[in-house]
PDB file of N, CA and C in Angstrom:
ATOM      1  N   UNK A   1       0.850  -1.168   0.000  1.00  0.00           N
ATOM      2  CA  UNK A   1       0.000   0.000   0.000  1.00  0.00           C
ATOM      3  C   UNK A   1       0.901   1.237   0.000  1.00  0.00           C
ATOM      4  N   UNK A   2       0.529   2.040  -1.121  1.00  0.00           N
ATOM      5  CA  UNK A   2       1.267   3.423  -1.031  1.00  0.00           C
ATOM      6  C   UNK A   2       1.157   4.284  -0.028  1.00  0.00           C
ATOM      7  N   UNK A   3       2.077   5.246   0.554  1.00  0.00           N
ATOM      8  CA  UNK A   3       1.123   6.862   1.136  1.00  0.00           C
ATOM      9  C   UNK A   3       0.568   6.862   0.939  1.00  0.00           C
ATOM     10  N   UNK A   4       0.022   7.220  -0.646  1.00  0.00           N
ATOM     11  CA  UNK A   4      -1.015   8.126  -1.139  1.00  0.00           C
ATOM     12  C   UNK A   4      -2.544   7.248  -0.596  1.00  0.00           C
ATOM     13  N   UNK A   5      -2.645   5.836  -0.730  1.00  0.00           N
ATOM     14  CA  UNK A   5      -3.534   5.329  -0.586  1.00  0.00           C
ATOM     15  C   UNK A   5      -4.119   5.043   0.734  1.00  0.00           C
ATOM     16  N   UNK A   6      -2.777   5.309   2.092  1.00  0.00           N
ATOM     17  CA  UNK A   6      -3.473   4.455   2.901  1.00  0.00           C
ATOM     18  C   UNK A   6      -3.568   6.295   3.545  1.00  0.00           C
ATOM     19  N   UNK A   7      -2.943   7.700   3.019  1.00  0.00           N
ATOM     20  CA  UNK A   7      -3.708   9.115   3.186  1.00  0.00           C
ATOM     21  C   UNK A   7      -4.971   9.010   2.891  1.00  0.00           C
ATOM     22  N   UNK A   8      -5.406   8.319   1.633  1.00  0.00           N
ATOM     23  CA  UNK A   8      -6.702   8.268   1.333  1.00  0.00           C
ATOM     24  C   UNK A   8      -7.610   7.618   2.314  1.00  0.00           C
ATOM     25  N   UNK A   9      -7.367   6.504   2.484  1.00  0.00           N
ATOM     26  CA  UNK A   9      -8.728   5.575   3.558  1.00  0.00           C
ATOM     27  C   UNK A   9      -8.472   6.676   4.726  1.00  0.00           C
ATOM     28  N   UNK A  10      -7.202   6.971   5.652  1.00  0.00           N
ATOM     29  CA  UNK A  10      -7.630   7.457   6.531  1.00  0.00           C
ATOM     30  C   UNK A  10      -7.737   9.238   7.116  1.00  0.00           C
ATOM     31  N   UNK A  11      -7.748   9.399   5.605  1.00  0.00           N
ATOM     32  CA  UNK A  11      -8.670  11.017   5.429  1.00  0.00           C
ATOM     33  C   UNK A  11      -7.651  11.923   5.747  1.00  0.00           C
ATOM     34  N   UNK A  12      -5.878  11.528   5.517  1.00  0.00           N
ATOM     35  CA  UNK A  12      -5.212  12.657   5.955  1.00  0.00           C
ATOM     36  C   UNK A  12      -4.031  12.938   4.443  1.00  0.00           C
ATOM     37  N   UNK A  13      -3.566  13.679   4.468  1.00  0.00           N
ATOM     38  CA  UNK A  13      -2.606  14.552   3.474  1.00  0.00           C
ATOM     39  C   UNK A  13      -1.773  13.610   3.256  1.00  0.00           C
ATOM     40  N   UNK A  14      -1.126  13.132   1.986  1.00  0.00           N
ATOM     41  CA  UNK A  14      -0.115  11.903   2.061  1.00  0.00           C
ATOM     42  C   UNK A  14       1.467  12.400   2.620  1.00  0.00           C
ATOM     43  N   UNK A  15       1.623  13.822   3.012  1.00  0.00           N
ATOM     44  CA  UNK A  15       2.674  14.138   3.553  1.00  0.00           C
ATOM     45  C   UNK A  15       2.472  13.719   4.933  1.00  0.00           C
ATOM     46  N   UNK A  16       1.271  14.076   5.217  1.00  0.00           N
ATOM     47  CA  UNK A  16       1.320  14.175   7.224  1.00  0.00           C
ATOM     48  C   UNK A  16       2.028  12.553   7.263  1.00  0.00           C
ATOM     49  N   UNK A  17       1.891  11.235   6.384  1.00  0.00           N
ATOM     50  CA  UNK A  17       1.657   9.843   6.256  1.00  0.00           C
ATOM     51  C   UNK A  17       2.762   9.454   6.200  1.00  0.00           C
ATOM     52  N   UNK A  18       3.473  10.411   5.366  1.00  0.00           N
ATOM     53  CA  UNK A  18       5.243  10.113   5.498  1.00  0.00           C
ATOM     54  C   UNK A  18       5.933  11.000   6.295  1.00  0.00           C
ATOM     55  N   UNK A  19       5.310  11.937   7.301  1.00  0.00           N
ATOM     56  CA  UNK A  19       6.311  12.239   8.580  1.00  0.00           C
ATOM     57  C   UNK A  19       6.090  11.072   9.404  1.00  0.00           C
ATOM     58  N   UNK A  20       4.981  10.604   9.843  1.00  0.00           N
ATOM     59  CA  UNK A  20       4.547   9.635  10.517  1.00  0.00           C
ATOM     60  C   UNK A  20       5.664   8.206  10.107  1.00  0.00           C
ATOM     61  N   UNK A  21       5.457   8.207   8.970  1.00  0.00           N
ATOM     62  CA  UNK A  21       6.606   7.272   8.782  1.00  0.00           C
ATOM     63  C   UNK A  21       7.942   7.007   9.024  1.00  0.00           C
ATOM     64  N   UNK A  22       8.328   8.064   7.919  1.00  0.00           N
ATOM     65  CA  UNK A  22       9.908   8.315   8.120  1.00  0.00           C
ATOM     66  C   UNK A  22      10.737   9.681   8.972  1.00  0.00           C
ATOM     67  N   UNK A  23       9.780  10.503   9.688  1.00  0.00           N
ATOM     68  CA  UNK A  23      10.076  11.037  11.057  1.00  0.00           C
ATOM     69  C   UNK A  23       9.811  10.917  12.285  1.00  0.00           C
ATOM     70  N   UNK A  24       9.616   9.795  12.322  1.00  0.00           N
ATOM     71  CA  UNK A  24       8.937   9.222  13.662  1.00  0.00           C
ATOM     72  C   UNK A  24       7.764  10.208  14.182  1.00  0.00           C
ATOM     73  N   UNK A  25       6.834  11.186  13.520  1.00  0.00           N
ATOM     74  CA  UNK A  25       6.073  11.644  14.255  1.00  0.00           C
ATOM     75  C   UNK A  25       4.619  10.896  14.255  1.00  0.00           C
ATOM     76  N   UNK A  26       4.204  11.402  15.807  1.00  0.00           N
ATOM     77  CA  UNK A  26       3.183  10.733  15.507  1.00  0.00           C
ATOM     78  C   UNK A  26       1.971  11.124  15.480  1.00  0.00           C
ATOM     79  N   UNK A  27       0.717   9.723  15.254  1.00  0.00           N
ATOM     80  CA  UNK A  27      -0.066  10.824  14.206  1.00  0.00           C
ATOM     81  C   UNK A  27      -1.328  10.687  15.214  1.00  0.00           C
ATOM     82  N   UNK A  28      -2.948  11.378  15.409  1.00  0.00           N
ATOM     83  CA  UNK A  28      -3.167  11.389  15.643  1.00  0.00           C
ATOM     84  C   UNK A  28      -4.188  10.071  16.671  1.00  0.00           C
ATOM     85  N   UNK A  29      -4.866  10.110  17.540  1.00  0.00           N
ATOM     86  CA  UNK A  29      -5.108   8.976  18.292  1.00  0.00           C
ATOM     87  C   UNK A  29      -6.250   8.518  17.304  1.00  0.00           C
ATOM     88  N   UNK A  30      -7.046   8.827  16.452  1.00  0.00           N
ATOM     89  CA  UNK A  30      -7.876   8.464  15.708  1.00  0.00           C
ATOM     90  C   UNK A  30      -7.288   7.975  15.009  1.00  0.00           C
ATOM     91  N   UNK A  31      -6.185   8.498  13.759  1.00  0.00           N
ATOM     92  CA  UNK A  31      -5.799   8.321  12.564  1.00  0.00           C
ATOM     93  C   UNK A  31      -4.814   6.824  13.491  1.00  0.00           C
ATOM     94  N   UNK A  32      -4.022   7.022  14.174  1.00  0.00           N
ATOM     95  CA  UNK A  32      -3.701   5.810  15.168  1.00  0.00           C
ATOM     96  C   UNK A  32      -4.250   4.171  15.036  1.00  0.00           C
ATOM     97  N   UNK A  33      -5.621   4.654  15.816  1.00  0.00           N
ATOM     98  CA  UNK A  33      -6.380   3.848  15.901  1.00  0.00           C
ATOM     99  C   UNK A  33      -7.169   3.189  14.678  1.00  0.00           C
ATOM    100  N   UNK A  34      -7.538   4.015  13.737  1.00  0.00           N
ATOM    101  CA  UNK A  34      -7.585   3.289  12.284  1.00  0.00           C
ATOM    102  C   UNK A  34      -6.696   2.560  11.667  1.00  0.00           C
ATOM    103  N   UNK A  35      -5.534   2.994  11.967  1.00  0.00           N
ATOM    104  CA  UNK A  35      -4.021   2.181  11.041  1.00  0.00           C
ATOM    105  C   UNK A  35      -4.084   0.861  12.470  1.00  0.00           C
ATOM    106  N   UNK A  36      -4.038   0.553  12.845  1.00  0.00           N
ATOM    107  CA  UNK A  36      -3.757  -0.553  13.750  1.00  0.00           C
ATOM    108  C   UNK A  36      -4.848  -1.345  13.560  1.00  0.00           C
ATOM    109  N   UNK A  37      -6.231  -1.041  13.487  1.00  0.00           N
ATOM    110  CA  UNK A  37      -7.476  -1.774  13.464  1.00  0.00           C
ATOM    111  C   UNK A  37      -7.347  -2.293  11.702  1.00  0.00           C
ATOM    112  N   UNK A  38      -7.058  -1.191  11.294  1.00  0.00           N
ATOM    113  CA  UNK A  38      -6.771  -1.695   9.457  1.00  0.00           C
ATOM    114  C   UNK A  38      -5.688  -2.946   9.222  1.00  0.00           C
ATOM    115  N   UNK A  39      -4.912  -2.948   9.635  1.00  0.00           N
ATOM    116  CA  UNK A  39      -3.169  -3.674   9.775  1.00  0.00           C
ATOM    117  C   UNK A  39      -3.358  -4.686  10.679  1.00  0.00           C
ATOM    118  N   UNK A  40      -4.792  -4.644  11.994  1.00  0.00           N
ATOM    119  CA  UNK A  40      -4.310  -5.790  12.666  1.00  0.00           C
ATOM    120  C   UNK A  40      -3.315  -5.744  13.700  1.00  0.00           C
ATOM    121  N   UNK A  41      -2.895  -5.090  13.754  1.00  0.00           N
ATOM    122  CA  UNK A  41      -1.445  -4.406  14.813  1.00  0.00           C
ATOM    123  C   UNK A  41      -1.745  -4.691  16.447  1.00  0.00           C
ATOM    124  N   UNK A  42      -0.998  -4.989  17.057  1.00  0.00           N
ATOM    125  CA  UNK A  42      -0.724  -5.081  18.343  1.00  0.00           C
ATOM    126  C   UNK A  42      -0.300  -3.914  18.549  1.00  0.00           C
ATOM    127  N   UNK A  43      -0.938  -3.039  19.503  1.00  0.00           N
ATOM    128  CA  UNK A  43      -0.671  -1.812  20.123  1.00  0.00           C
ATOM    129  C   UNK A  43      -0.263  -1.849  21.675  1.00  0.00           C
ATOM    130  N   UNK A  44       0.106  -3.248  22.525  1.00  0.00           N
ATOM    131  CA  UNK A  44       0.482  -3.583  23.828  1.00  0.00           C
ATOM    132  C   UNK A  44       2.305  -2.809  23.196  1.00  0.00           C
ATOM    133  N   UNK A  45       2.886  -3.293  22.363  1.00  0.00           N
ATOM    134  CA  UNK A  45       4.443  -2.789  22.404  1.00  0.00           C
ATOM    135  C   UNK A  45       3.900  -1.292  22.735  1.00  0.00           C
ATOM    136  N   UNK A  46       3.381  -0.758  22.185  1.00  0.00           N
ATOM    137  CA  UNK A  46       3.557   0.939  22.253  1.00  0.00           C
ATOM    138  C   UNK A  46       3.066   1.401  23.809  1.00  0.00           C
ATOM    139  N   UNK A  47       1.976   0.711  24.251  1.00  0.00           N
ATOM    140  CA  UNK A  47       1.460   1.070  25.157  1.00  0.00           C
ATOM    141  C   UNK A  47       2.084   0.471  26.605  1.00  0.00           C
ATOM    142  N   UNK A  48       3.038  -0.603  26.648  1.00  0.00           N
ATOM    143  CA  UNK A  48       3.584  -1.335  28.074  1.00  0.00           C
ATOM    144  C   UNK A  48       5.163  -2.088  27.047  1.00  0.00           C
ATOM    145  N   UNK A  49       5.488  -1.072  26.589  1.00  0.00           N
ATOM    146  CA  UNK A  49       6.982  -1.602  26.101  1.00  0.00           C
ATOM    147  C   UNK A  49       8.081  -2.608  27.437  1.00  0.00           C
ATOM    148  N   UNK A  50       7.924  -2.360  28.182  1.00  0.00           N
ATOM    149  CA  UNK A  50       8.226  -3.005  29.711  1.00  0.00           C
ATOM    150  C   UNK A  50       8.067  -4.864  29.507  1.00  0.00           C
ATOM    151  N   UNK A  51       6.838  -4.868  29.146  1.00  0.00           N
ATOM    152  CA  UNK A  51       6.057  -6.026  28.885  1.00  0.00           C
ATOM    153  C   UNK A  51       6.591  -6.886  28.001  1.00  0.00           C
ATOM    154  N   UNK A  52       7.091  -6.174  26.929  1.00  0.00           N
ATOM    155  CA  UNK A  52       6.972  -6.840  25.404  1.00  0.00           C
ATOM    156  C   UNK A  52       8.653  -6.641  25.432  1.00  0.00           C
ATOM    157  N   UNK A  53       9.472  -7.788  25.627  1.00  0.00           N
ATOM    158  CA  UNK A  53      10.731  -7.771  25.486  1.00  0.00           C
ATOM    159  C   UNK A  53      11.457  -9.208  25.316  1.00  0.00           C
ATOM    160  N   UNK A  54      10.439  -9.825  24.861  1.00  0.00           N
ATOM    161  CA  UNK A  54      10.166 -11.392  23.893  1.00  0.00           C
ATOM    162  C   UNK A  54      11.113 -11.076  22.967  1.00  0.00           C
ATOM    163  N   UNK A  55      11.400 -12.093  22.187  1.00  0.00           N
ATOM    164  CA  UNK A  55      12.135 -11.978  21.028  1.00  0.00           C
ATOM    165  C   UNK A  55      11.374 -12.155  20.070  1.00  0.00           C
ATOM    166  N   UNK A  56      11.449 -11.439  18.866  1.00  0.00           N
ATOM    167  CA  UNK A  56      10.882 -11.210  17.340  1.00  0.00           C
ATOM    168  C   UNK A  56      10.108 -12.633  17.116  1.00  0.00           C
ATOM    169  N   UNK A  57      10.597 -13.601  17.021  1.00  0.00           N
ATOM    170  CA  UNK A  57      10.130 -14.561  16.919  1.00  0.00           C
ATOM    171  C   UNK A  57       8.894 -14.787  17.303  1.00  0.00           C
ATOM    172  N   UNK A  58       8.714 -14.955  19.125  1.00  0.00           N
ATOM    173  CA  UNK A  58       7.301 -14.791  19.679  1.00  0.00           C
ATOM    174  C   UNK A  58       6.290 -13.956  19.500  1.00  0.00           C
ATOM    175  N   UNK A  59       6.857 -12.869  19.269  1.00  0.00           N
ATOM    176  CA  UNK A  59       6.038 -11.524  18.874  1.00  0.00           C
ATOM    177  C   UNK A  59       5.197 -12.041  17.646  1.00  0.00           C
ATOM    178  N   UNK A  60       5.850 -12.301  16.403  1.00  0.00           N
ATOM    179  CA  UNK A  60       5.395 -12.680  15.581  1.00  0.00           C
ATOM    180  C   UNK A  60       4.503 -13.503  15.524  1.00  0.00           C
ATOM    181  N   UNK A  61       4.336 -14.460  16.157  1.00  0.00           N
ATOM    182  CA  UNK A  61       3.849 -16.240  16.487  1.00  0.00           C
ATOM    183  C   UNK A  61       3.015 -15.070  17.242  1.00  0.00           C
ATOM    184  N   UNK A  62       2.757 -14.718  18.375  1.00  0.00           N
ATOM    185  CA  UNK A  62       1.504 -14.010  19.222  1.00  0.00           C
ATOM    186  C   UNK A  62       0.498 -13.375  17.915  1.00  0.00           C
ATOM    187  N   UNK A  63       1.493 -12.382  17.063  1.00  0.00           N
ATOM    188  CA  UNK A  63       0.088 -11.432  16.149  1.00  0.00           C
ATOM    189  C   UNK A  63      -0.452 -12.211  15.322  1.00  0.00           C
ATOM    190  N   UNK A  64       0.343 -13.793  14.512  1.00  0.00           N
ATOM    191  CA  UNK A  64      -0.846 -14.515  14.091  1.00  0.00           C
ATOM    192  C   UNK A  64      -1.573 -15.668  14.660  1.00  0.00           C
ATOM    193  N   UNK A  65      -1.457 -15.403  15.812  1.00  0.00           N
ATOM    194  CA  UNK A  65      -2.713 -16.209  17.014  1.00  0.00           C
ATOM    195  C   UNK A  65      -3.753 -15.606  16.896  1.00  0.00           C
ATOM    196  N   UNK A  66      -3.701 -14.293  16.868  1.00  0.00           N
ATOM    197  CA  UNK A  66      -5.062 -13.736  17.360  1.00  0.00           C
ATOM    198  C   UNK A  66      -6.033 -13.474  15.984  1.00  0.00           C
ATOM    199  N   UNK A  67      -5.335 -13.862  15.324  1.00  0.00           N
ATOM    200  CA  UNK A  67      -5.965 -14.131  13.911  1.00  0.00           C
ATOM    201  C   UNK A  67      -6.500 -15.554  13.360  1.00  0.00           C
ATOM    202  N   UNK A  68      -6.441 -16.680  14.248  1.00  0.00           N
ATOM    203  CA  UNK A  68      -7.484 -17.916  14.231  1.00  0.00           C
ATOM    204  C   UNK A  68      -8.055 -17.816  15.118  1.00  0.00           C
ATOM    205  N   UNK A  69      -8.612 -18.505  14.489  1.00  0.00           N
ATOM    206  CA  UNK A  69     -10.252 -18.778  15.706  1.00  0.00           C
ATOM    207  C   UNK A  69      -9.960 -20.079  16.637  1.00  0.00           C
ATOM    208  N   UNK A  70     -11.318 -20.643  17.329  1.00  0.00           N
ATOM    209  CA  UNK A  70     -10.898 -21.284  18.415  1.00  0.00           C
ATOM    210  C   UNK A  70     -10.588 -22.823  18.212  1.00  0.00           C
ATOM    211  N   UNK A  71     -10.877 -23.120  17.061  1.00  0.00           N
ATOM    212  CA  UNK A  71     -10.893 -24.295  16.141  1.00  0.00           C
ATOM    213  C   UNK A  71      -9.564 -24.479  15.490  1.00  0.00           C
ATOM    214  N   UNK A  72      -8.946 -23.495  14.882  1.00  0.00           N
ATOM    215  CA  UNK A  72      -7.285 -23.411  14.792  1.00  0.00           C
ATOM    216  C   UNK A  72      -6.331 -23.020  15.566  1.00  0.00           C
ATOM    217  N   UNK A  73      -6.905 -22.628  17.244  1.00  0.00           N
ATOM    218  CA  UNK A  73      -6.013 -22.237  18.478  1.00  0.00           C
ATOM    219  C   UNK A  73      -6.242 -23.926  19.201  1.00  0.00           C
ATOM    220  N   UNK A  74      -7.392 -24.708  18.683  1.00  0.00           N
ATOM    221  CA  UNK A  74      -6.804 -26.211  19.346  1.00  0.00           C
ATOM    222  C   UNK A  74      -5.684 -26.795  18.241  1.00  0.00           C
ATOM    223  N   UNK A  75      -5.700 -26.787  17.576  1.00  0.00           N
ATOM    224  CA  UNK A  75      -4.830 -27.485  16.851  1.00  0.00           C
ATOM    225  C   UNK A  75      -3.339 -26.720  17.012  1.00  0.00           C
ATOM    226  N   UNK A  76      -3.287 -25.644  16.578  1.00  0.00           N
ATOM    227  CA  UNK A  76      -1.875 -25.194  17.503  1.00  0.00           C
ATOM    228  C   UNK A  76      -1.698 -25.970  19.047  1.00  0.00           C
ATOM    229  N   UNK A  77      -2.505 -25.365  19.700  1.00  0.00           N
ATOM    230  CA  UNK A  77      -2.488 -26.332  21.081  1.00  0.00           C
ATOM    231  C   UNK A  77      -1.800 -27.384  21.077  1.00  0.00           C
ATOM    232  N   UNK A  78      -2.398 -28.246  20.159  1.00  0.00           N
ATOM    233  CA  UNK A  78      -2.154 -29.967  20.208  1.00  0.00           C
ATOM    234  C   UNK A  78      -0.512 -30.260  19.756  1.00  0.00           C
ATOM    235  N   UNK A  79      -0.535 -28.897  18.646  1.00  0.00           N
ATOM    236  CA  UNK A  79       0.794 -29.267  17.834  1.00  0.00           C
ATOM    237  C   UNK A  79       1.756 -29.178  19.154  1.00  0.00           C
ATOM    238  N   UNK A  80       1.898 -27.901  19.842  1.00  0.00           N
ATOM    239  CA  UNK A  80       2.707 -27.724  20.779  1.00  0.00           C
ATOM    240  C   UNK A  80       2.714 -28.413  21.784  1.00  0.00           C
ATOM    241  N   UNK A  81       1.603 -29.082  22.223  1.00  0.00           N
ATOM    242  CA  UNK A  81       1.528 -30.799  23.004  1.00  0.00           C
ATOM    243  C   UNK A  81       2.813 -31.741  22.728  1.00  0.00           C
ATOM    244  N   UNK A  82       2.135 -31.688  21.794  1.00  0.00           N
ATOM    245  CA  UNK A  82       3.160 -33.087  21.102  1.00  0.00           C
ATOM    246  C   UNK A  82       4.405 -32.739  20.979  1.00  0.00           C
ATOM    247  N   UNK A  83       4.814 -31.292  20.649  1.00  0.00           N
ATOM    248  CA  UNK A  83       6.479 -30.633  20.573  1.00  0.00           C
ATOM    249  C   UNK A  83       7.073 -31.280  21.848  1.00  0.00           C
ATOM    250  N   UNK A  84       6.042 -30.712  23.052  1.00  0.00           N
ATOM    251  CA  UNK A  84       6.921 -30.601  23.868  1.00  0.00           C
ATOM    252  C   UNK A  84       7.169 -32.614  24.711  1.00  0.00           C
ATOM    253  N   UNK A  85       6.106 -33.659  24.223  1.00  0.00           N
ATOM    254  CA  UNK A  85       6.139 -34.263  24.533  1.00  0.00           C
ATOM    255  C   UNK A  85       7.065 -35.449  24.196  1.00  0.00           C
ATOM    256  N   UNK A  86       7.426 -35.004  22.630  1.00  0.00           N
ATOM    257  CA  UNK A  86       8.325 -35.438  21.859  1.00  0.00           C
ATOM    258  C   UNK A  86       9.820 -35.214  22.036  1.00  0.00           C
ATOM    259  N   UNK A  87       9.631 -33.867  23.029  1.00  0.00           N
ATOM    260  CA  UNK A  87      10.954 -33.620  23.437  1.00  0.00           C
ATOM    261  C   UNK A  87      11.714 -34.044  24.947  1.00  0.00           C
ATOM    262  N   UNK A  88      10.676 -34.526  26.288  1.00  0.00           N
ATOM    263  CA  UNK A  88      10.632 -35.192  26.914  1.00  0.00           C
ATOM    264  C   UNK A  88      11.056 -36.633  26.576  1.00  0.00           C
ATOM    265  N   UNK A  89      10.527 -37.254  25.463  1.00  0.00           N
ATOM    266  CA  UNK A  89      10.840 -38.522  25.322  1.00  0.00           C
ATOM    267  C   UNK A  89      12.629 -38.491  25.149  1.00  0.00           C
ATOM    268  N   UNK A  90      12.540 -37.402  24.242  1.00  0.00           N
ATOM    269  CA  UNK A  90      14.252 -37.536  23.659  1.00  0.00           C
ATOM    270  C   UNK A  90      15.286 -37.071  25.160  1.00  0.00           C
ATOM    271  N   UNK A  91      14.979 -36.228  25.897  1.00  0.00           N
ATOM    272  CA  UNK A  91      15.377 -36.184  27.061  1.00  0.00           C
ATOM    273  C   UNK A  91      15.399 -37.027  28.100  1.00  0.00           C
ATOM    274  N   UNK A  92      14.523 -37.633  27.981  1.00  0.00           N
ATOM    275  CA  UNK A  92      14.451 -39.447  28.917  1.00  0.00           C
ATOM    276  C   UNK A  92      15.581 -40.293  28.691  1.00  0.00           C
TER     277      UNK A  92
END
Protein backbone atom coordinates (compact mmCIF):
# COMPACT_ATOMS: atom_id res chain seq x y z
CA UNK A 1 0.00 0.00 0.00
CA UNK A 2 1.27 3.42 -1.03
CA UNK A 3 1.12 6.86 1.14
CA UNK A 4 -1.01 8.13 -1.14
CA UNK A 5 -3.53 5.33 -0.59
CA UNK A 6 -3.47 4.46 2.90
CA UNK A 7 -3.71 9.12 3.19
CA UNK A 8 -6.70 8.27 1.33
CA UNK A 9 -8.73 5.58 3.56
CA UNK A 10 -7.63 7.46 6.53
CA UNK A 11 -8.67 11.02 5.43
CA UNK A 12 -5.21 12.66 5.95
CA UNK A 13 -2.61 14.55 3.47
CA UNK A 14 -0.12 11.90 2.06
CA UNK A 15 2.67 14.14 3.55
CA UNK A 16 1.32 14.18 7.22
CA UNK A 17 1.66 9.84 6.26
CA UNK A 18 5.24 10.11 5.50
CA UNK A 19 6.31 12.24 8.58
CA UNK A 20 4.55 9.64 10.52
CA UNK A 21 6.61 7.27 8.78
CA UNK A 22 9.91 8.32 8.12
CA UNK A 23 10.08 11.04 11.06
CA UNK A 24 8.94 9.22 13.66
CA UNK A 25 6.07 11.64 14.25
CA UNK A 26 3.18 10.73 15.51
CA UNK A 27 -0.07 10.82 14.21
CA UNK A 28 -3.17 11.39 15.64
CA UNK A 29 -5.11 8.98 18.29
CA UNK A 30 -7.88 8.46 15.71
CA UNK A 31 -5.80 8.32 12.56
CA UNK A 32 -3.70 5.81 15.17
CA UNK A 33 -6.38 3.85 15.90
CA UNK A 34 -7.58 3.29 12.28
CA UNK A 35 -4.02 2.18 11.04
CA UNK A 36 -3.76 -0.55 13.75
CA UNK A 37 -7.48 -1.77 13.46
CA UNK A 38 -6.77 -1.69 9.46
CA UNK A 39 -3.17 -3.67 9.78
CA UNK A 40 -4.31 -5.79 12.67
CA UNK A 41 -1.44 -4.41 14.81
CA UNK A 42 -0.72 -5.08 18.34
CA UNK A 43 -0.67 -1.81 20.12
CA UNK A 44 0.48 -3.58 23.83
CA UNK A 45 4.44 -2.79 22.40
CA UNK A 46 3.56 0.94 22.25
CA UNK A 47 1.46 1.07 25.16
CA UNK A 48 3.58 -1.33 28.07
CA UNK A 49 6.98 -1.60 26.10
CA UNK A 50 8.23 -3.01 29.71
CA UNK A 51 6.06 -6.03 28.88
CA UNK A 52 6.97 -6.84 25.40
CA UNK A 53 10.73 -7.77 25.49
CA UNK A 54 10.17 -11.39 23.89
CA UNK A 55 12.14 -11.98 21.03
CA UNK A 56 10.88 -11.21 17.34
CA UNK A 57 10.13 -14.56 16.92
CA UNK A 58 7.30 -14.79 19.68
CA UNK A 59 6.04 -11.52 18.87
CA UNK A 60 5.40 -12.68 15.58
CA UNK A 61 3.85 -16.24 16.49
CA UNK A 62 1.50 -14.01 19.22
CA UNK A 63 0.09 -11.43 16.15
CA UNK A 64 -0.85 -14.52 14.09
CA UNK A 65 -2.71 -16.21 17.01
CA UNK A 66 -5.06 -13.74 17.36
CA UNK A 67 -5.96 -14.13 13.91
CA UNK A 68 -7.48 -17.92 14.23
CA UNK A 69 -10.25 -18.78 15.71
CA UNK A 70 -10.90 -21.28 18.42
CA UNK A 71 -10.89 -24.30 16.14
CA UNK A 72 -7.29 -23.41 14.79
CA UNK A 73 -6.01 -22.24 18.48
CA UNK A 74 -6.80 -26.21 19.35
CA UNK A 75 -4.83 -27.49 16.85
CA UNK A 76 -1.87 -25.19 17.50
CA UNK A 77 -2.49 -26.33 21.08
CA UNK A 78 -2.15 -29.97 20.21
CA UNK A 79 0.79 -29.27 17.83
CA UNK A 80 2.71 -27.72 20.78
CA UNK A 81 1.53 -30.80 23.00
CA UNK A 82 3.16 -33.09 21.10
CA UNK A 83 6.48 -30.63 20.57
CA UNK A 84 6.92 -30.60 23.87
CA UNK A 85 6.14 -34.26 24.53
CA UNK A 86 8.33 -35.44 21.86
CA UNK A 87 10.95 -33.62 23.44
CA UNK A 88 10.63 -35.19 26.91
CA UNK A 89 10.84 -38.52 25.32
CA UNK A 90 14.25 -37.54 23.66
CA UNK A 91 15.38 -36.18 27.06
CA UNK A 92 14.45 -39.45 28.92
Amino acid sequence: MTQEQLAYIVDRAPRTIMYNENDGQHPSLNTFYQMVTMFNISVDQYFYPSKNKGSECRKRIDAMLGSLDEKELKIVEATIQAMKAAKETEDA
